[in-house]
PDB file of N, CA and C in Angstrom:
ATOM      1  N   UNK A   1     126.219  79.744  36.905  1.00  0.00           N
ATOM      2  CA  UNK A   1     126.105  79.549  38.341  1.00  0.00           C
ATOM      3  C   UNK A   1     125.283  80.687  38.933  1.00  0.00           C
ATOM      4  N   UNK A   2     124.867  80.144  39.831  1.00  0.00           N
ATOM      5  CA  UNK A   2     123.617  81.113  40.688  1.00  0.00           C
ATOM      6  C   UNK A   2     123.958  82.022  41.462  1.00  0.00           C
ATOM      7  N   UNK A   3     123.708  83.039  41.626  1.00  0.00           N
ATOM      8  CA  UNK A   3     124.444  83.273  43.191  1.00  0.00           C
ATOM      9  C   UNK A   3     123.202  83.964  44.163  1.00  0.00           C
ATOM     10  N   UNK A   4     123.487  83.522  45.259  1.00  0.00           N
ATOM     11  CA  UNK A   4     122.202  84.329  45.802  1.00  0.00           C
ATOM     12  C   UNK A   4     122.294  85.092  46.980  1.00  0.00           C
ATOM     13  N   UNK A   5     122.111  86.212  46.686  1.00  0.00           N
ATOM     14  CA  UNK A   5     121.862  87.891  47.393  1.00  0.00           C
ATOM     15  C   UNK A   5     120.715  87.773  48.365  1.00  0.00           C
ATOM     16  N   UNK A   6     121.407  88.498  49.470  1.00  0.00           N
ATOM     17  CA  UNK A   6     120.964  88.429  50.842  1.00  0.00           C
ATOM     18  C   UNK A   6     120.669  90.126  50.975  1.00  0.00           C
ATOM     19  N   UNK A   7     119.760  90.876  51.620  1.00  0.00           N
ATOM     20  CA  UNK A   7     120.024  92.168  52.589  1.00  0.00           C
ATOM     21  C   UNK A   7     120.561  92.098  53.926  1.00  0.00           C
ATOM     22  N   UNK A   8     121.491  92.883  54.127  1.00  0.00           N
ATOM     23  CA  UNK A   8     122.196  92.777  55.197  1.00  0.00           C
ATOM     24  C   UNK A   8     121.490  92.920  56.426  1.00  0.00           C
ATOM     25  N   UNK A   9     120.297  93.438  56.429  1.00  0.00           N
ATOM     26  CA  UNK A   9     118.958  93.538  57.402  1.00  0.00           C
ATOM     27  C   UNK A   9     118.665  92.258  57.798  1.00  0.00           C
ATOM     28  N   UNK A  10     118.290  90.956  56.582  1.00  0.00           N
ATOM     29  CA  UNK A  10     117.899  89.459  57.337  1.00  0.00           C
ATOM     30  C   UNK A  10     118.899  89.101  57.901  1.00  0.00           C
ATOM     31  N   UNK A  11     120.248  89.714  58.669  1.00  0.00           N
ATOM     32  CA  UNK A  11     121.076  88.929  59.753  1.00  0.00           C
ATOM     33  C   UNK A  11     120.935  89.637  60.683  1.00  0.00           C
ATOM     34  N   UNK A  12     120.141  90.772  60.962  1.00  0.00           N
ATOM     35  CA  UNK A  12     119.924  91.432  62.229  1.00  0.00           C
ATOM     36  C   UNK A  12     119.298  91.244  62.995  1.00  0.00           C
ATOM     37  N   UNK A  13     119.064  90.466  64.303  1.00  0.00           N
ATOM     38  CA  UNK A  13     118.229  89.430  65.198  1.00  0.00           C
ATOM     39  C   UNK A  13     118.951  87.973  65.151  1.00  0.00           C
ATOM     40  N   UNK A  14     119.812  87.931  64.059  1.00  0.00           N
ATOM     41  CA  UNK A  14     119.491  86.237  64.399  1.00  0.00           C
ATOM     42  C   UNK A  14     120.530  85.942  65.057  1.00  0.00           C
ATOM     43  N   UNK A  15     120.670  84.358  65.568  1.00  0.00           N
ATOM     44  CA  UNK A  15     121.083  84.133  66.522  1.00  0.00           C
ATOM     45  C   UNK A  15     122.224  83.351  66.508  1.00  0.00           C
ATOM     46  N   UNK A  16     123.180  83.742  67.130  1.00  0.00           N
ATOM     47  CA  UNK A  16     124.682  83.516  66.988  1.00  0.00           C
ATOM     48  C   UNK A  16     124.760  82.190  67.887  1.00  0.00           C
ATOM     49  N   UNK A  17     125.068  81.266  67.328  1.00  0.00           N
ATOM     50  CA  UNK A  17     125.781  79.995  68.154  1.00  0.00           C
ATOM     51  C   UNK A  17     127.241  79.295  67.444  1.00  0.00           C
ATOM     52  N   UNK A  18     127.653  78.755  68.098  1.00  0.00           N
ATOM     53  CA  UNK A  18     129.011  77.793  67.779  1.00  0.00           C
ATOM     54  C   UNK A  18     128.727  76.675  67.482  1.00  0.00           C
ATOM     55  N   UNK A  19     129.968  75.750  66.717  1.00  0.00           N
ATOM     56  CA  UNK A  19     129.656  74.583  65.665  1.00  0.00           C
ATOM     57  C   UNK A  19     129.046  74.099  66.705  1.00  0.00           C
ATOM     58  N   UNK A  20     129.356  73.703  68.123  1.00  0.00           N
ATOM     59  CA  UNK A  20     129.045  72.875  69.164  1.00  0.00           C
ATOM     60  C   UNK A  20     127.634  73.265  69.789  1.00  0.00           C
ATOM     61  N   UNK A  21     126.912  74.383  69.162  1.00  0.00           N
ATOM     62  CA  UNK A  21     125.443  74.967  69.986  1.00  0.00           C
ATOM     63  C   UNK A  21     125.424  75.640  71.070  1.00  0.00           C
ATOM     64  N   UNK A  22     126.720  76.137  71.352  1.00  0.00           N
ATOM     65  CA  UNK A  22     126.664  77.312  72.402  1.00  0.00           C
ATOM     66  C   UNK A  22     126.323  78.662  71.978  1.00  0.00           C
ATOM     67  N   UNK A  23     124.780  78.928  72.706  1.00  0.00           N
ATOM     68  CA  UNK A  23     124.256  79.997  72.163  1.00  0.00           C
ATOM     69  C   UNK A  23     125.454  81.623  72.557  1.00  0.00           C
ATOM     70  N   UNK A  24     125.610  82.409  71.572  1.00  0.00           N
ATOM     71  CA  UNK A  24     126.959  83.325  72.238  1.00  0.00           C
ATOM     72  C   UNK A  24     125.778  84.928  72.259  1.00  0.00           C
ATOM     73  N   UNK A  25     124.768  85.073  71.600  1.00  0.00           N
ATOM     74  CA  UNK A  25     124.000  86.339  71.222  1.00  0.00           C
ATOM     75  C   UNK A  25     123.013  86.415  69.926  1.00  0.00           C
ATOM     76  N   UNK A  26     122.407  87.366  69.992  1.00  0.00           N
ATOM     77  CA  UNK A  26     122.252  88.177  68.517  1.00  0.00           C
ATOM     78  C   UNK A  26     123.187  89.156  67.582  1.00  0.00           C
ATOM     79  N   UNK A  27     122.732  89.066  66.579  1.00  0.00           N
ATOM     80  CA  UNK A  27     123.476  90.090  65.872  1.00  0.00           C
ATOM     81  C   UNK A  27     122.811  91.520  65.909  1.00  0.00           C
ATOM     82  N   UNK A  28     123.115  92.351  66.266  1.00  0.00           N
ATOM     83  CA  UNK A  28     123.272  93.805  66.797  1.00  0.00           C
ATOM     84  C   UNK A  28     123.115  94.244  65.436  1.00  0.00           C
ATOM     85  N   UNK A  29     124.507  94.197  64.600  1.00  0.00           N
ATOM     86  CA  UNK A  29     125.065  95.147  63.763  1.00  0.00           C
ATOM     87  C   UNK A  29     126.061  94.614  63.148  1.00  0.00           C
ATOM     88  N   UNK A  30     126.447  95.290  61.950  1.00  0.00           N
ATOM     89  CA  UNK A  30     127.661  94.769  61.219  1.00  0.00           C
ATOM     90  C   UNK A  30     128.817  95.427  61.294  1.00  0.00           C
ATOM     91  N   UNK A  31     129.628  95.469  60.893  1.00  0.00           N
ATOM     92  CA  UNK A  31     131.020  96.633  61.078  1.00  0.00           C
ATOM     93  C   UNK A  31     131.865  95.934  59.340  1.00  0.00           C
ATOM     94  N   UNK A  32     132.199  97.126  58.549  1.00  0.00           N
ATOM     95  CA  UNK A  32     132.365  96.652  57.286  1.00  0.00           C
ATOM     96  C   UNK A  32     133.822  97.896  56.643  1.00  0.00           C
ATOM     97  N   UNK A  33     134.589  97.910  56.255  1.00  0.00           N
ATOM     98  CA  UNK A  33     135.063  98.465  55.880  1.00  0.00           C
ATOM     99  C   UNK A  33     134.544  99.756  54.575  1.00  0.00           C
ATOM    100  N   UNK A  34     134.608 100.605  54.828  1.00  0.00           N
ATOM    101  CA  UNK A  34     133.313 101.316  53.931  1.00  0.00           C
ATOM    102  C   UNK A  34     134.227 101.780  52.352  1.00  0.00           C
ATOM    103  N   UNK A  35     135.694 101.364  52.240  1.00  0.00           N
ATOM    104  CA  UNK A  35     136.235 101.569  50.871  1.00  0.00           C
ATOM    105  C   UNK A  35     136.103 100.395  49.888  1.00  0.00           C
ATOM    106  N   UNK A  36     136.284  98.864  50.652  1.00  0.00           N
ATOM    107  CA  UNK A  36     136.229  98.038  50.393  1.00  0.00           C
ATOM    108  C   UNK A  36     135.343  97.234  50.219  1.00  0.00           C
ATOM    109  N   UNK A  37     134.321  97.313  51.527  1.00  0.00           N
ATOM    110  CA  UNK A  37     133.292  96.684  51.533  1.00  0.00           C
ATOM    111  C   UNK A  37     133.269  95.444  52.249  1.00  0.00           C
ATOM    112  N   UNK A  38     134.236  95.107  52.331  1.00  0.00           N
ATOM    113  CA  UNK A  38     135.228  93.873  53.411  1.00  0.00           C
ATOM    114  C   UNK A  38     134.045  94.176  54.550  1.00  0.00           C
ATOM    115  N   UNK A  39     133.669  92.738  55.248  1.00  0.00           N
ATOM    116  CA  UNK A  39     133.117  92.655  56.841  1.00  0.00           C
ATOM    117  C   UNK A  39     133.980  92.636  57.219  1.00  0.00           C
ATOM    118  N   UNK A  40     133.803  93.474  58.250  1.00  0.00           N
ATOM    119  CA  UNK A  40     135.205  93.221  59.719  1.00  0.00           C
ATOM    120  C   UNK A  40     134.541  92.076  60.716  1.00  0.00           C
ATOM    121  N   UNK A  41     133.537  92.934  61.374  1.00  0.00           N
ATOM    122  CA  UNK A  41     132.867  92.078  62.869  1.00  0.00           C
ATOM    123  C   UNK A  41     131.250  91.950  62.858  1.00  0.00           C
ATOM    124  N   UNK A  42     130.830  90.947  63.783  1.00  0.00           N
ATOM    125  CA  UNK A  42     129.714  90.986  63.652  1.00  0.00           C
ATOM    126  C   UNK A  42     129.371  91.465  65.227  1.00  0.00           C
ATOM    127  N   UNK A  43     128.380  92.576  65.423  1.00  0.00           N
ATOM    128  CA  UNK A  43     128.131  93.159  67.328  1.00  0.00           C
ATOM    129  C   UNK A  43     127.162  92.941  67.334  1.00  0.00           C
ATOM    130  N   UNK A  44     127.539  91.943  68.818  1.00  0.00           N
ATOM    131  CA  UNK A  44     127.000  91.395  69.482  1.00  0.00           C
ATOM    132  C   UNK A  44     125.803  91.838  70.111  1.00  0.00           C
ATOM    133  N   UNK A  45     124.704  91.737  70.091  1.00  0.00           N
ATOM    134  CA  UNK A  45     123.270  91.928  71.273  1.00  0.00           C
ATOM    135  C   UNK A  45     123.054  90.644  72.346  1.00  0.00           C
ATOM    136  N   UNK A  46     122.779  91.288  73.883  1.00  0.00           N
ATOM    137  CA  UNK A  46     122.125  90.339  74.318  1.00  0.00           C
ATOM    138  C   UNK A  46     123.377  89.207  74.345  1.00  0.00           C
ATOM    139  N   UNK A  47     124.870  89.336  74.898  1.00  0.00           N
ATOM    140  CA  UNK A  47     125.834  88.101  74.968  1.00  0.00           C
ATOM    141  C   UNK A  47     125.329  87.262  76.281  1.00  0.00           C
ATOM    142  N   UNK A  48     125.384  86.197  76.050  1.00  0.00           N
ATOM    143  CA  UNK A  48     125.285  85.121  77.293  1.00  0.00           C
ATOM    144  C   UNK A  48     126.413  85.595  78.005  1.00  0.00           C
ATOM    145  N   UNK A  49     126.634  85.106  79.068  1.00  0.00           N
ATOM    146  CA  UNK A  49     127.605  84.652  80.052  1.00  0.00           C
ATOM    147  C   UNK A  49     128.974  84.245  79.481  1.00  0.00           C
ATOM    148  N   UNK A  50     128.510  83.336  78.553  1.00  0.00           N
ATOM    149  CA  UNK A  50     129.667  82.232  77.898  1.00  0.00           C
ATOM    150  C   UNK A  50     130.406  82.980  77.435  1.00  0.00           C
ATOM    151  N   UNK A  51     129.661  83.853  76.351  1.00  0.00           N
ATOM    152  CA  UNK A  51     130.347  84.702  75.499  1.00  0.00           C
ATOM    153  C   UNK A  51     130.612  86.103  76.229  1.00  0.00           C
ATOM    154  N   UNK A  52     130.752  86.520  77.063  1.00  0.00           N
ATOM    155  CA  UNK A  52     131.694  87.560  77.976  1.00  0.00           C
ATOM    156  C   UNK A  52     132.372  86.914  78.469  1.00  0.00           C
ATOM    157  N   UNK A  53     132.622  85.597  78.392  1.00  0.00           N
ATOM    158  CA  UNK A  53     133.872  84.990  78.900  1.00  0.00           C
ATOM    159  C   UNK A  53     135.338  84.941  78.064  1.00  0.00           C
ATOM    160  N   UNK A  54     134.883  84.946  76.701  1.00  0.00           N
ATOM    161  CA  UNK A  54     135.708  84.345  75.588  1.00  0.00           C
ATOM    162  C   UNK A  54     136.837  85.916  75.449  1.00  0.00           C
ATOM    163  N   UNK A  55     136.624  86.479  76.015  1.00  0.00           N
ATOM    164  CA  UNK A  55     137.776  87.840  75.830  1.00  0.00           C
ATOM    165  C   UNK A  55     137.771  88.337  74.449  1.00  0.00           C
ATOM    166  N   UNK A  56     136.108  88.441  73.811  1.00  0.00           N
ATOM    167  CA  UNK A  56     136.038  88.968  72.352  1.00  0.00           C
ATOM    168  C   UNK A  56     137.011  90.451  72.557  1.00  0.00           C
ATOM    169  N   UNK A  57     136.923  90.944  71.280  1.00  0.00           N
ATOM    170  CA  UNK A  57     137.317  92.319  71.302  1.00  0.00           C
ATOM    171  C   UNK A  57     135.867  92.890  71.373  1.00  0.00           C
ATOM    172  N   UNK A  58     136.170  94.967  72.190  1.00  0.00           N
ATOM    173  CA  UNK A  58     134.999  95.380  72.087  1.00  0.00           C
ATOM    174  C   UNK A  58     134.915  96.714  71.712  1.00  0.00           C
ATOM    175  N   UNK A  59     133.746  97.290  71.239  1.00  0.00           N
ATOM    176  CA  UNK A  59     133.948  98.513  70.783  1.00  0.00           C
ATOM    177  C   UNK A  59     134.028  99.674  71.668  1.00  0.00           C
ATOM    178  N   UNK A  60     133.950 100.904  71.203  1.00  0.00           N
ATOM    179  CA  UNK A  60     134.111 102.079  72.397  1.00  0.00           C
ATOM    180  C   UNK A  60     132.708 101.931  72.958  1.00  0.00           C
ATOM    181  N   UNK A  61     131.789 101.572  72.760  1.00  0.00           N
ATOM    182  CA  UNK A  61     130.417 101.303  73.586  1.00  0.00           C
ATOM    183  C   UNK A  61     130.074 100.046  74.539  1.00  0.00           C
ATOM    184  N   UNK A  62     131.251  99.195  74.457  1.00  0.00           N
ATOM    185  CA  UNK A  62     131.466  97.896  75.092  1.00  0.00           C
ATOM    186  C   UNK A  62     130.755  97.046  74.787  1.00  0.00           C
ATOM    187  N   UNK A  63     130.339  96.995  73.325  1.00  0.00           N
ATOM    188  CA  UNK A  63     130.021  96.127  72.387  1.00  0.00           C
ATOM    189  C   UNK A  63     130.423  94.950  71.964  1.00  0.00           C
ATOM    190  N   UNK A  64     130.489  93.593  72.392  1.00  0.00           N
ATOM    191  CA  UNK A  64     131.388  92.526  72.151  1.00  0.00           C
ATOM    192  C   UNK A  64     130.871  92.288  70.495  1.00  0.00           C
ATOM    193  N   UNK A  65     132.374  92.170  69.795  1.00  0.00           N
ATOM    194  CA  UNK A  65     132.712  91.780  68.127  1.00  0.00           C
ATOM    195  C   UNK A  65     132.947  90.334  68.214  1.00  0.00           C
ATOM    196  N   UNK A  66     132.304  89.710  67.166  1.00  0.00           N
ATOM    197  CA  UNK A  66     132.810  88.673  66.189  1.00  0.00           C
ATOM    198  C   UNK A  66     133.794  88.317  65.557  1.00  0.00           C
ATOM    199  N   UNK A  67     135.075  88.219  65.090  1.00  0.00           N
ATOM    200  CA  UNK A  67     135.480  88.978  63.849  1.00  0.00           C
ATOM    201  C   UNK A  67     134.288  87.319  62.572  1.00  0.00           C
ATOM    202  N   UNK A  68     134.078  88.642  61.388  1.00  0.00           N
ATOM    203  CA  UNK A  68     133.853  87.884  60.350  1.00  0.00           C
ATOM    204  C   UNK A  68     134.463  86.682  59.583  1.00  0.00           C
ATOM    205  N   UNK A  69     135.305  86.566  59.952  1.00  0.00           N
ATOM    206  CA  UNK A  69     136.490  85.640  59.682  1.00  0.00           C
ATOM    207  C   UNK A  69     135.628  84.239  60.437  1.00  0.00           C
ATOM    208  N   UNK A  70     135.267  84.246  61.631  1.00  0.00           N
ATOM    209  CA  UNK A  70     134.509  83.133  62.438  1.00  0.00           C
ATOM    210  C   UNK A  70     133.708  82.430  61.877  1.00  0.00           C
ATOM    211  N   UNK A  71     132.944  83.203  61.339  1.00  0.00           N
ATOM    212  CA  UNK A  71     131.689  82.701  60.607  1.00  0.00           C
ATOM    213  C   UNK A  71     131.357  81.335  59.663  1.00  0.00           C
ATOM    214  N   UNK A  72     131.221  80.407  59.896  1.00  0.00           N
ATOM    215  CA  UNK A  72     131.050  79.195  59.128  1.00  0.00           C
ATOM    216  C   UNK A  72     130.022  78.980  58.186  1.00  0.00           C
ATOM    217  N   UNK A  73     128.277  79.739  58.832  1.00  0.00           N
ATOM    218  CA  UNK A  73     127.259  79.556  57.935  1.00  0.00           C
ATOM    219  C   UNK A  73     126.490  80.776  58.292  1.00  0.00           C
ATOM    220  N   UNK A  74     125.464  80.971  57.292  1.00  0.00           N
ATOM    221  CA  UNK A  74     124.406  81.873  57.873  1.00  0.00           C
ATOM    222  C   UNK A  74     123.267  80.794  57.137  1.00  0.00           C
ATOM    223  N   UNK A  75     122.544  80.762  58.161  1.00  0.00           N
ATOM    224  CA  UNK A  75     120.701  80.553  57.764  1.00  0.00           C
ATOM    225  C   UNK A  75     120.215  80.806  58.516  1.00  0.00           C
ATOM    226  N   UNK A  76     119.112  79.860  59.288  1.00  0.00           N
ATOM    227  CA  UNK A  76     118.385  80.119  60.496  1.00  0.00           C
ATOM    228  C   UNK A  76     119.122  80.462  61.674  1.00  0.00           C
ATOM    229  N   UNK A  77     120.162  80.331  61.952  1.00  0.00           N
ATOM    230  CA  UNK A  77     121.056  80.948  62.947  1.00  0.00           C
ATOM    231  C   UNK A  77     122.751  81.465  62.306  1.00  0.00           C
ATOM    232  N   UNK A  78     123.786  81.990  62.945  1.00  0.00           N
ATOM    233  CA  UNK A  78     124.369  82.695  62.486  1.00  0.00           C
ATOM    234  C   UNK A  78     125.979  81.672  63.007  1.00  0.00           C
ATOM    235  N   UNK A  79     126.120  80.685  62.403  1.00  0.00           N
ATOM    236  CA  UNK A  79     127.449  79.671  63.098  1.00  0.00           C
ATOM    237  C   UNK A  79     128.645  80.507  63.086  1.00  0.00           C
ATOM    238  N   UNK A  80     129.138  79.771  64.257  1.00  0.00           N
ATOM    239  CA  UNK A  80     130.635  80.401  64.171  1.00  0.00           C
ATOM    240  C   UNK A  80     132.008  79.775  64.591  1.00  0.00           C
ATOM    241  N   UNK A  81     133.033  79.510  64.578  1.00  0.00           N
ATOM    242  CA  UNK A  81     133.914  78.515  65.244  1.00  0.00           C
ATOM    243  C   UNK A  81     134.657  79.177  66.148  1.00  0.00           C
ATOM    244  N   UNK A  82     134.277  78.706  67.566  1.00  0.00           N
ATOM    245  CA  UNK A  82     134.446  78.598  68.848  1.00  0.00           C
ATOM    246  C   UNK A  82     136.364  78.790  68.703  1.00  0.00           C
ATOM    247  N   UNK A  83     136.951  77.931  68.220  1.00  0.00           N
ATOM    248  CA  UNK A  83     138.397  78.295  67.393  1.00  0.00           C
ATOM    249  C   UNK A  83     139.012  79.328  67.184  1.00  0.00           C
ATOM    250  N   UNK A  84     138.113  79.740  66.401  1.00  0.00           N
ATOM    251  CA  UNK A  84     138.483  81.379  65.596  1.00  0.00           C
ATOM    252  C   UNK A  84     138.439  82.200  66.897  1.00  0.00           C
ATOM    253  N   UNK A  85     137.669  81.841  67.608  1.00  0.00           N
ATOM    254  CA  UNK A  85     137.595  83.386  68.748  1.00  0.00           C
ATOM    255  C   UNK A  85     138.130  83.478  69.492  1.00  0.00           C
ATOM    256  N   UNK A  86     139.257  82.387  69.691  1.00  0.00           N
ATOM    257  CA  UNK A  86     139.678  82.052  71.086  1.00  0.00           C
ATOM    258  C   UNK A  86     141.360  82.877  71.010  1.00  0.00           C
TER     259      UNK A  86
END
């Protein structure tokens, strides 16, 4: 079986929407546990409206998080379930 390796750099810009196409941001940055290696969150750049609505958690810079857990796909944009965040 194949597996195929990404740099954590091609998810920086892209663009965060929900299963339903509500655009929520870019991806900023990652947040990762640095013993484990575990993703925690994905921070947010550039949140719509929508998504300062959803009561994400935020960092000490008032950074709205993802948690990684959300995440459904990565390709040309960065899916996430609207579910998970709520």
């Amino acid at each position: 079986m194949q597996i195929n390796k990404h740099f954590f750099s091609a998810l920086i810009g892209k663009v965060i929407v929900t299963k339903e196409g509500k655009r929520l941001g870019f991806v900023k940055d990652i947040l990762f546990e640095t013993k484990s290696g575990e993703l925690i969150n994905i921070i947010v750049k550039d949140p719509t409206i929508y998504t300062r609505n959803l009561n994400l958690e935020k960092t000490n810079s008032n950074d709205l998080l993802i948690p990684y857990s959300a995440i459904i796909a990565i390709g040309d944009f960065v899916i996430v379930s609207e579910e998970d965040l709520i």
